[in-house]
Structures are given as C-alpha cells and as structure tokens.
N, C-alpha and C. Protein backbone atom coordinates (compact mmCIF):
# COMPACT_ATOMS: atom_id res chain seq x y z
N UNK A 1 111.41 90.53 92.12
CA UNK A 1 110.31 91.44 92.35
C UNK A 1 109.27 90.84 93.29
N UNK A 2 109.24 89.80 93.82
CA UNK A 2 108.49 88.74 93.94
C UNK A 2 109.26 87.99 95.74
N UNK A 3 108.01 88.16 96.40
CA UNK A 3 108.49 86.61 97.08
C UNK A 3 107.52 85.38 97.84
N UNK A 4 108.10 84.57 98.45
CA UNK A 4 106.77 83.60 99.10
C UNK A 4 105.31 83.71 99.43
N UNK A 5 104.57 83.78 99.79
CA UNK A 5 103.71 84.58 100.41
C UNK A 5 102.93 85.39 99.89
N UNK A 6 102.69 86.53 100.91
CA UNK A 6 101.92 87.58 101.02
C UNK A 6 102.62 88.52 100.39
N UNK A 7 102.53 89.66 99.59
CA UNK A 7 102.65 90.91 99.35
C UNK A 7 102.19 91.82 99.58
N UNK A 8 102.90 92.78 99.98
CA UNK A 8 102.61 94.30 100.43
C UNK A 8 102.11 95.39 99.61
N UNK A 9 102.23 94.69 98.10
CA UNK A 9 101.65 95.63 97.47
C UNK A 9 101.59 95.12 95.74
N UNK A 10 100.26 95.48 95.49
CA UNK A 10 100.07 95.17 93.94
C UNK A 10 100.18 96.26 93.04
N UNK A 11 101.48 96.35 92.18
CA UNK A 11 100.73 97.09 91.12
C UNK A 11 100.54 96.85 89.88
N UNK A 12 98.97 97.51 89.48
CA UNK A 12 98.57 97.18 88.23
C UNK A 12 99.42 98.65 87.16
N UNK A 13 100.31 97.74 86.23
CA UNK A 13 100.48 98.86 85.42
C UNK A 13 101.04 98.48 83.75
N UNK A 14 100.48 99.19 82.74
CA UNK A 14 100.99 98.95 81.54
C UNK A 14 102.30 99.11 80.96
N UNK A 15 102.59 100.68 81.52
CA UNK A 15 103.61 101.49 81.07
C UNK A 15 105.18 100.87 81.82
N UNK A 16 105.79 100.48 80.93
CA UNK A 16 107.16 99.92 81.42
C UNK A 16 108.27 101.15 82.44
N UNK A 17 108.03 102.17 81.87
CA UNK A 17 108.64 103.60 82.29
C UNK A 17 107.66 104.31 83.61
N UNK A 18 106.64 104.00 83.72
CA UNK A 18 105.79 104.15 84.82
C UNK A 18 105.70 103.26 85.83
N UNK A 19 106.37 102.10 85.55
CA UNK A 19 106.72 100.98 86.55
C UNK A 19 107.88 101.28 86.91
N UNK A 20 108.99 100.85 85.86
CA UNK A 20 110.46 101.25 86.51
C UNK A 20 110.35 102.61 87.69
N UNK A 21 109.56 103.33 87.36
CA UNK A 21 109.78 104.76 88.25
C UNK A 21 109.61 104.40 89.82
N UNK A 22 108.03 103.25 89.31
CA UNK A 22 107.46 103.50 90.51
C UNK A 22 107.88 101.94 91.82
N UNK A 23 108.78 101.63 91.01
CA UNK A 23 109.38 100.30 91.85
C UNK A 23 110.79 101.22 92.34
N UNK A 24 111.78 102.02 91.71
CA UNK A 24 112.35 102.85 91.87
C UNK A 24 111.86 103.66 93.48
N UNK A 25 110.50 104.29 93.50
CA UNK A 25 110.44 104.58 94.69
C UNK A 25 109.60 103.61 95.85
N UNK A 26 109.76 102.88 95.30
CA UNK A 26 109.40 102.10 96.81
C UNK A 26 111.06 101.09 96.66
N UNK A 27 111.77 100.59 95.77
CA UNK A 27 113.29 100.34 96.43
C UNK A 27 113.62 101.66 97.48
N UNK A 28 113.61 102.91 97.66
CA UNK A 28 114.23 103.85 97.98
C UNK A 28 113.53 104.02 99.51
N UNK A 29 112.38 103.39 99.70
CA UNK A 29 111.60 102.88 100.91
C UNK A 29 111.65 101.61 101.68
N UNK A 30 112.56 100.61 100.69
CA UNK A 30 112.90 99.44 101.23
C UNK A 30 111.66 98.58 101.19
N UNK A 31 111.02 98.55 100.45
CA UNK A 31 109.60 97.82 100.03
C UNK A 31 109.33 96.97 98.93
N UNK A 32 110.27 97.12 97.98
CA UNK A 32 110.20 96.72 96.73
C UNK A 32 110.42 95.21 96.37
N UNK A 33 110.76 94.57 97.55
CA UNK A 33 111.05 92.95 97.48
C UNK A 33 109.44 91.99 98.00
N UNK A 34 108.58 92.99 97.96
CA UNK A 34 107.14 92.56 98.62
C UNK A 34 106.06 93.15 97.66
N UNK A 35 106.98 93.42 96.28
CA UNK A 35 105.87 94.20 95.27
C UNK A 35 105.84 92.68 94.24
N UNK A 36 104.24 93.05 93.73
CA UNK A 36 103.42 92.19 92.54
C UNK A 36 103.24 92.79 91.66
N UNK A 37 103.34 92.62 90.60
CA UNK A 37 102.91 93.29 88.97
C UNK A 37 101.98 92.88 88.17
N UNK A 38 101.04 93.14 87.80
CA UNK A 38 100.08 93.02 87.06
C UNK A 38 100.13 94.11 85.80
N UNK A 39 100.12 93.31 84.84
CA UNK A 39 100.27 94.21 83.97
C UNK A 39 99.12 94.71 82.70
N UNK A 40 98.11 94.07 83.13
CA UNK A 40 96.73 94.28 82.13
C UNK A 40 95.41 94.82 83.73
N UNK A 41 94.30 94.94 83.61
CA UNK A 41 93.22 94.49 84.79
C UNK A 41 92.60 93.37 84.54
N UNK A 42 92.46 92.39 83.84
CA UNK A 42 92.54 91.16 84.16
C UNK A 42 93.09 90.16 84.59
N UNK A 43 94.66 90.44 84.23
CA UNK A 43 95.49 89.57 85.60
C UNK A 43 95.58 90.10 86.76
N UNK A 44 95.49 91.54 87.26
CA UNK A 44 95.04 92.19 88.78
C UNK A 44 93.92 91.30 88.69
N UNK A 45 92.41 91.36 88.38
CA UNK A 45 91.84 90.27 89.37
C UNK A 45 91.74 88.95 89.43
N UNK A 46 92.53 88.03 88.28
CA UNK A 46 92.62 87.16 88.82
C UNK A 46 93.73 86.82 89.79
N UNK A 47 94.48 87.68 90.19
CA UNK A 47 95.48 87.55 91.21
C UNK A 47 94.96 87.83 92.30
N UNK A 48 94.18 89.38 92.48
CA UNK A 48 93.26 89.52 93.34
C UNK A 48 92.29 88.26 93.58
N UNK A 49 91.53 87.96 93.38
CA UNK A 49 90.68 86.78 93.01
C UNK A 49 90.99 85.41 93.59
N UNK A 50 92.41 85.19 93.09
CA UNK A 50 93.17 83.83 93.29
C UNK A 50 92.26 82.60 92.30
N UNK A 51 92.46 83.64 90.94
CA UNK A 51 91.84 82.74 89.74
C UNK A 51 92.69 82.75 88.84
N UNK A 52 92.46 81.52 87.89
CA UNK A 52 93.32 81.07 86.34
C UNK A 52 94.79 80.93 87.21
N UNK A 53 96.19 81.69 86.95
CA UNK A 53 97.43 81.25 87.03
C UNK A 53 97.43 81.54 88.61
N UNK A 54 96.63 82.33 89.16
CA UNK A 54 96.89 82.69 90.45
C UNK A 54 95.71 81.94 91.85
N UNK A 55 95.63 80.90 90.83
CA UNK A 55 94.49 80.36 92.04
C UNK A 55 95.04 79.10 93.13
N UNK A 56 96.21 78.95 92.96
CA UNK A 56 96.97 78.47 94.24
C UNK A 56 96.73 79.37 95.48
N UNK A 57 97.12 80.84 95.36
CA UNK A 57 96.60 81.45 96.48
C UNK A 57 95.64 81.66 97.15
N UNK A 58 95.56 82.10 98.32
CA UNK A 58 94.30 82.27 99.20
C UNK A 58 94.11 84.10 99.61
N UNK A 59 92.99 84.03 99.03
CA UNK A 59 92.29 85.30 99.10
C UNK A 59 92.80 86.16 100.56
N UNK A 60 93.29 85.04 101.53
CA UNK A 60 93.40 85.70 102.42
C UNK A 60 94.70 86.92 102.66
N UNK A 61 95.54 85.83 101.63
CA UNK A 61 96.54 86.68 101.55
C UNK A 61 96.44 87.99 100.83
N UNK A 62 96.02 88.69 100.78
CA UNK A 62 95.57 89.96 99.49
C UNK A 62 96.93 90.87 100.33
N UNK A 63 97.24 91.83 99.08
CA UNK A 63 98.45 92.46 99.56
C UNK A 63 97.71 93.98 100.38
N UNK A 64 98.51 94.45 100.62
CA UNK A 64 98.05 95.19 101.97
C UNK A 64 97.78 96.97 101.53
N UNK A 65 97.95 96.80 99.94
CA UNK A 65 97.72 98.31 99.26
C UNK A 65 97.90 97.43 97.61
N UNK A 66 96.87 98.24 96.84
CA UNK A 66 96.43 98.43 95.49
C UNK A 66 97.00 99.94 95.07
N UNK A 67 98.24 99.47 93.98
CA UNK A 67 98.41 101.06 92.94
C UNK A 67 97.78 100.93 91.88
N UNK A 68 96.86 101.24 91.66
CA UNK A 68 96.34 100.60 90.24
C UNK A 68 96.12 101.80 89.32
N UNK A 69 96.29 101.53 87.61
CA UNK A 69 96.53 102.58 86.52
C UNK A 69 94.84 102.80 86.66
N UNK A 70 94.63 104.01 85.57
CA UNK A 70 93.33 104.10 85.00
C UNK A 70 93.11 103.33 83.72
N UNK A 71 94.11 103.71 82.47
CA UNK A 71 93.93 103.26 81.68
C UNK A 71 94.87 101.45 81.18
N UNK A 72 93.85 100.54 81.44
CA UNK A 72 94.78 99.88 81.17
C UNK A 72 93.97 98.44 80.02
N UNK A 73 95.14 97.77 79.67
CA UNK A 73 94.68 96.51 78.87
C UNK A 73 93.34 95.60 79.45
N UNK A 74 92.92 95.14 78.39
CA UNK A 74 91.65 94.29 79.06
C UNK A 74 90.87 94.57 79.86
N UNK A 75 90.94 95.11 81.03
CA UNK A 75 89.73 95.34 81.80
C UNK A 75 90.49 96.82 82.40
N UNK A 76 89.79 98.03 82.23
CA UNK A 76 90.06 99.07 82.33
C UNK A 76 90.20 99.33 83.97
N UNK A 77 91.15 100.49 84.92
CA UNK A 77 91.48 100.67 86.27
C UNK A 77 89.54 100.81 86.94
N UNK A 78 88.82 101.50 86.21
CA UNK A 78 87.86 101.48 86.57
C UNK A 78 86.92 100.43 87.20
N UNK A 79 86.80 99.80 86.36
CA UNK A 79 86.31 98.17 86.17
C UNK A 79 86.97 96.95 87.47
N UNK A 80 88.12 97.47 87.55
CA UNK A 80 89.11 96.33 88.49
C UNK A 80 88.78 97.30 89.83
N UNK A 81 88.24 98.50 90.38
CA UNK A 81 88.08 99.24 91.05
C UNK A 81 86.85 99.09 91.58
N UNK A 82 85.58 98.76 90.55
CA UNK A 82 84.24 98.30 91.04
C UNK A 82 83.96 97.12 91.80
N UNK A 83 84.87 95.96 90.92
CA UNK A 83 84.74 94.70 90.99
C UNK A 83 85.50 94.79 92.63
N UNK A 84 86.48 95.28 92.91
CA UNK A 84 87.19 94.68 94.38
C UNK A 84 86.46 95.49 95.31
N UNK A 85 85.96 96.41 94.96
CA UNK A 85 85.14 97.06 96.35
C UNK A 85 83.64 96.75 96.32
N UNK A 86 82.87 96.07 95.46
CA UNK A 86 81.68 95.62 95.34
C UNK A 86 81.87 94.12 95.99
N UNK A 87 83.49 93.58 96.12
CA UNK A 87 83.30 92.15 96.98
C UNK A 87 83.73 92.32 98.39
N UNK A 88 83.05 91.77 99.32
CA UNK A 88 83.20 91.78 100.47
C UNK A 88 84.83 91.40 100.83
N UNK A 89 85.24 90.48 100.34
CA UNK A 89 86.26 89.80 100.54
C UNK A 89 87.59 90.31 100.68
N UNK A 90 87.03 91.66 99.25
CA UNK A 90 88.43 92.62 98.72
C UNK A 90 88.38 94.03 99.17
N UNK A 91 87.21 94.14 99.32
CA UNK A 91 86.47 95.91 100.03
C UNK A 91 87.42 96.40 100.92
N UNK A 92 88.39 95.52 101.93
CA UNK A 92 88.79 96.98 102.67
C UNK A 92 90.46 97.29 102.13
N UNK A 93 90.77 96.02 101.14
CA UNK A 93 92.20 96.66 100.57
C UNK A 93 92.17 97.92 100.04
N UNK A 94 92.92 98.72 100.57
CA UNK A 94 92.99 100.67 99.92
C UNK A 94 93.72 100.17 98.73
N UNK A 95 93.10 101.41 98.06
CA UNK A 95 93.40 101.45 96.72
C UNK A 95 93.89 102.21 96.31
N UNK A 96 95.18 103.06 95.57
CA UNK A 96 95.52 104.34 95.16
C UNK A 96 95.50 103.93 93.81
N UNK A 97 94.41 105.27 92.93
CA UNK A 97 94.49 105.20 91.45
C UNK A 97 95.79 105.68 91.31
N UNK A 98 96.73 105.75 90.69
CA UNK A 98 97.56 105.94 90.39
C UNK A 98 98.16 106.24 88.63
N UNK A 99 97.67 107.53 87.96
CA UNK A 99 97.29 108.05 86.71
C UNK A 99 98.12 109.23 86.47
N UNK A 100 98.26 109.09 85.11
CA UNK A 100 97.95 109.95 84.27
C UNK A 100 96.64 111.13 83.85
N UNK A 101 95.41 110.36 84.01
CA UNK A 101 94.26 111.39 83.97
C UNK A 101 94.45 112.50 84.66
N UNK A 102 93.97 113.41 84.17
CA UNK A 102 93.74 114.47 85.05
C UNK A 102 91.92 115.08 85.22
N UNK A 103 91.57 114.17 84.55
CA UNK A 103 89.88 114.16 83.84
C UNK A 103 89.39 114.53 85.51
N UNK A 104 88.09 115.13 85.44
CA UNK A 104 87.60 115.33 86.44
C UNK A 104 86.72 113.96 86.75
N UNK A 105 85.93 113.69 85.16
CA UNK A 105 85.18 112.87 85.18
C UNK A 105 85.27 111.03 85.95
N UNK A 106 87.23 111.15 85.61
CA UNK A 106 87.48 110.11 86.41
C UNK A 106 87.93 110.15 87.43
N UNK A 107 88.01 111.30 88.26
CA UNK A 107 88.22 111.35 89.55
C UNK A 107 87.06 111.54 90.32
N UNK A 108 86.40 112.02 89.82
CA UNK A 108 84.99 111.31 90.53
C UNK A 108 84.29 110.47 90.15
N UNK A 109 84.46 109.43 89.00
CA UNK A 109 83.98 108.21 89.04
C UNK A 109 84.79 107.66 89.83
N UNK A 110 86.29 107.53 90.09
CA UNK A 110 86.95 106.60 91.41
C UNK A 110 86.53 106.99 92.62
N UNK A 111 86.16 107.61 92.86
CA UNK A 111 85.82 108.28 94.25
C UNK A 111 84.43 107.69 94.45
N UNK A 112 83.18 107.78 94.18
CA UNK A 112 82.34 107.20 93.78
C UNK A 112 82.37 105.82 93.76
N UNK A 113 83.27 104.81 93.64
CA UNK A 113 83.17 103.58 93.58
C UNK A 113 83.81 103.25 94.67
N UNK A 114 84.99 104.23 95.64
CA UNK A 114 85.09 104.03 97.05
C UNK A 114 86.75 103.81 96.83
N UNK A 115 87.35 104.34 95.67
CA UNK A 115 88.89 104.57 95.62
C UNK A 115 89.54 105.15 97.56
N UNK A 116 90.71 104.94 97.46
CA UNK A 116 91.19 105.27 98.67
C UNK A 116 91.96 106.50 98.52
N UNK A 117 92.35 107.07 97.32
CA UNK A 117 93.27 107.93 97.30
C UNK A 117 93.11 107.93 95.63
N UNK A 118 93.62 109.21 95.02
CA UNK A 118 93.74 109.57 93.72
C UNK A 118 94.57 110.40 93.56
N UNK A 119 95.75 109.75 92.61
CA UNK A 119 97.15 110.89 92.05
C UNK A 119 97.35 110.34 90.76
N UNK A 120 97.77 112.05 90.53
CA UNK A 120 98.13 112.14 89.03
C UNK A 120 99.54 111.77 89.40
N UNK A 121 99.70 111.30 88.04
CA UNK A 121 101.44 111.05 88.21
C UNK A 121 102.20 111.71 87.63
N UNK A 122 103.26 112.72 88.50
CA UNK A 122 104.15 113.51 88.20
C UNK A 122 104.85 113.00 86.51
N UNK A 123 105.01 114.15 86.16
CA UNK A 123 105.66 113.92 84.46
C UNK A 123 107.08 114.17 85.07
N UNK A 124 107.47 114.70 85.88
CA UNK A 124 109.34 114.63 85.83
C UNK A 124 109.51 113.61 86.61
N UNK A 125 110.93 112.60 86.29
CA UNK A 125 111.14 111.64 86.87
C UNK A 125 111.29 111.45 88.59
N UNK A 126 112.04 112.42 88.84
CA UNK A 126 112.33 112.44 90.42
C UNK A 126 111.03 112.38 90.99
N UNK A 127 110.37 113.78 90.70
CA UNK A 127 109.09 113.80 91.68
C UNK A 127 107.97 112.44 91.58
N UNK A 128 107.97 111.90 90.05
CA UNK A 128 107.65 110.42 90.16
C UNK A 128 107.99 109.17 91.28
N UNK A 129 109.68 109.41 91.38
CA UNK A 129 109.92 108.53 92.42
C UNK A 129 110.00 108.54 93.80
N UNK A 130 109.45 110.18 94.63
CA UNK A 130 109.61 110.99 95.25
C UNK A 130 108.23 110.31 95.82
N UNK A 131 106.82 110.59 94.86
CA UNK A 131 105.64 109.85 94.79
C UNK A 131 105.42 108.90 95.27
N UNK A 132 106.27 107.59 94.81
CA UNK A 132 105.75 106.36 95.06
C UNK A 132 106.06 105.86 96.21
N UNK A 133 107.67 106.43 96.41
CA UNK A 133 107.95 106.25 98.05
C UNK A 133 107.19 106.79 98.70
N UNK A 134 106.64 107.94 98.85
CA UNK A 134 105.91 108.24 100.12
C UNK A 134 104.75 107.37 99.90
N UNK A 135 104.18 107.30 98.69
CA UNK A 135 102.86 106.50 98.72
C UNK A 135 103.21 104.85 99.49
N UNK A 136 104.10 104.48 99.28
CA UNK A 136 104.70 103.00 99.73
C UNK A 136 104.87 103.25 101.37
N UNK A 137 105.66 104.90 101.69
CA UNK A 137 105.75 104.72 103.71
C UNK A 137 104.13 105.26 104.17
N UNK A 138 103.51 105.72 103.20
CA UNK A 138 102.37 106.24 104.25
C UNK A 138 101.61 104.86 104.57
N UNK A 139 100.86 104.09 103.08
CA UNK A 139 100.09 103.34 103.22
C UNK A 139 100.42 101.89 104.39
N UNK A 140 101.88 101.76 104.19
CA UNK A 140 102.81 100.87 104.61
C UNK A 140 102.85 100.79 106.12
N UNK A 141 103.71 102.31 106.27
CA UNK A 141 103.67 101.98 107.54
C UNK A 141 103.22 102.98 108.40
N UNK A 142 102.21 104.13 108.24
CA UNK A 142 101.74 105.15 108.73
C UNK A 142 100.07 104.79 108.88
N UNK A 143 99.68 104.05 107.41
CA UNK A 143 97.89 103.82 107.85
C UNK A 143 97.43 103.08 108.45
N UNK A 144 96.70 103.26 109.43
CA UNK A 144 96.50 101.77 109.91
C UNK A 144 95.07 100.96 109.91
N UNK A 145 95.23 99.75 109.30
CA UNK A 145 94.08 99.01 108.78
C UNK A 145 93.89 98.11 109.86
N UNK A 146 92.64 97.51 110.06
CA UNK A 146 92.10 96.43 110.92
C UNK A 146 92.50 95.33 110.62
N UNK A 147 92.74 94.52 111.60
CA UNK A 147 92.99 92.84 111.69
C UNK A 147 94.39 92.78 111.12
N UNK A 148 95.62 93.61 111.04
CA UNK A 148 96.34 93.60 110.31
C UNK A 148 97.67 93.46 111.27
C-alpha cells in the first residue's frame, strides 16, 4: 500500500469496508501503490506533521491530496481539517472530506475551515468505487497545484 518517498495521497479512514472500496477505486486509476492510511486523526497529523512514528519524514514531502473521514477516532475529520489549513506549511494540500454525513451543519463547518471539496459517500458499492477513482484522476491528474 505503501512506497519510498512521497505519496500521492493520504487517506484518513476508520471503516475497513470504506477503505477497501476506496483503495478499490483508485487501483482501477492506477494510483493505489502511492496511497497512505491513517486510520484514527491523530496518526493523519502526525504523519502530516512528520511527528511521533512519522517524524523521519520531511514536511516537504506531504502527499499531493487529503481524503479524509468526518467521523473519526481520536481527533475528529474536523479537527485534522482546522489544524492543516490553519498551518502554513500544510494550507495548500486539497482536501476532500470524504463522508458519510449528510448534516448540513458539517458541510458548512468544512467549508468554512477551507475544505477543498465535500462528498457524501455513495451507499452502493460500485458507485463507491466509481467515486474514488474519479476523485483519485481529477485531483491527480486534472488539478493543477503550484510548485508541483
């Protein structure tokens, strides 16, 4: 799941069946050998961060798109959402919430804190994996970010 380097993409997620889906569609994009897992929001920022197990790395390397849950262990999607766009360092990695909510309340609190994108996540499997691939070719290789 994993390799040397830099990664193309972090995701923060609890749900074992919401991961499988969503590594499912980015294999189907050819992306999936450049994905990171975080599975609480406290190991997203200390990976983000390059703190505790992940502080061999250099900040510089930050992966090049954030899927991150809403609801998750230890430090809630919210919280890991404030913290990377309130630091200079982490501010211009895009971010897609990537949820279950359908709350209004938290789609405009992510929006509000400077989220890059907000999706609910399809309940049938296909259109789940249908999802993540495109989310993996747009951000990947359609958006285009500075200094990159």
């Amino acid at each position: 799941m994993t390799i040397a380097g830099a990664f193309e993409i972090l995701i923060v997620e609890d749900n074992p069946l919401d991961l499988e889906m969503t590594l499912r569609g980015l294999r189907k994009a050819n992306i999936a050998n450049q994905v990171h897992v975080a599975r609480d929001g406290a190991e997203a920022l200390e990976f983000l961060f390059c703190e505790g197990a992940y502080a061999h790395r250099r900040i510089e390397d930050a992966p090049r798109l954030v899927l991150l849950d809403l609801k998750l262990p230890k430090v809630d999607g919210l919280e890991v959402l404030a913290r990377l766009k309130a630091d200079e360092r982490t501010r211009a990695i895009p971010i897609v919430m990537l949820t279950s909510s359908k709350e209004q309340r938290d789609l405009v609190e992510s929006y509000q804190l400077g989220v890059n994108s907000y999706i609910v996540k399809p309940v049938d499997f296909e259109n789940f994996v249908q999802a993540a691939r495109d989310l993996g070719s747009y951000w990947l290789l359609l958006n285009q970010v500075p200094g990159r």
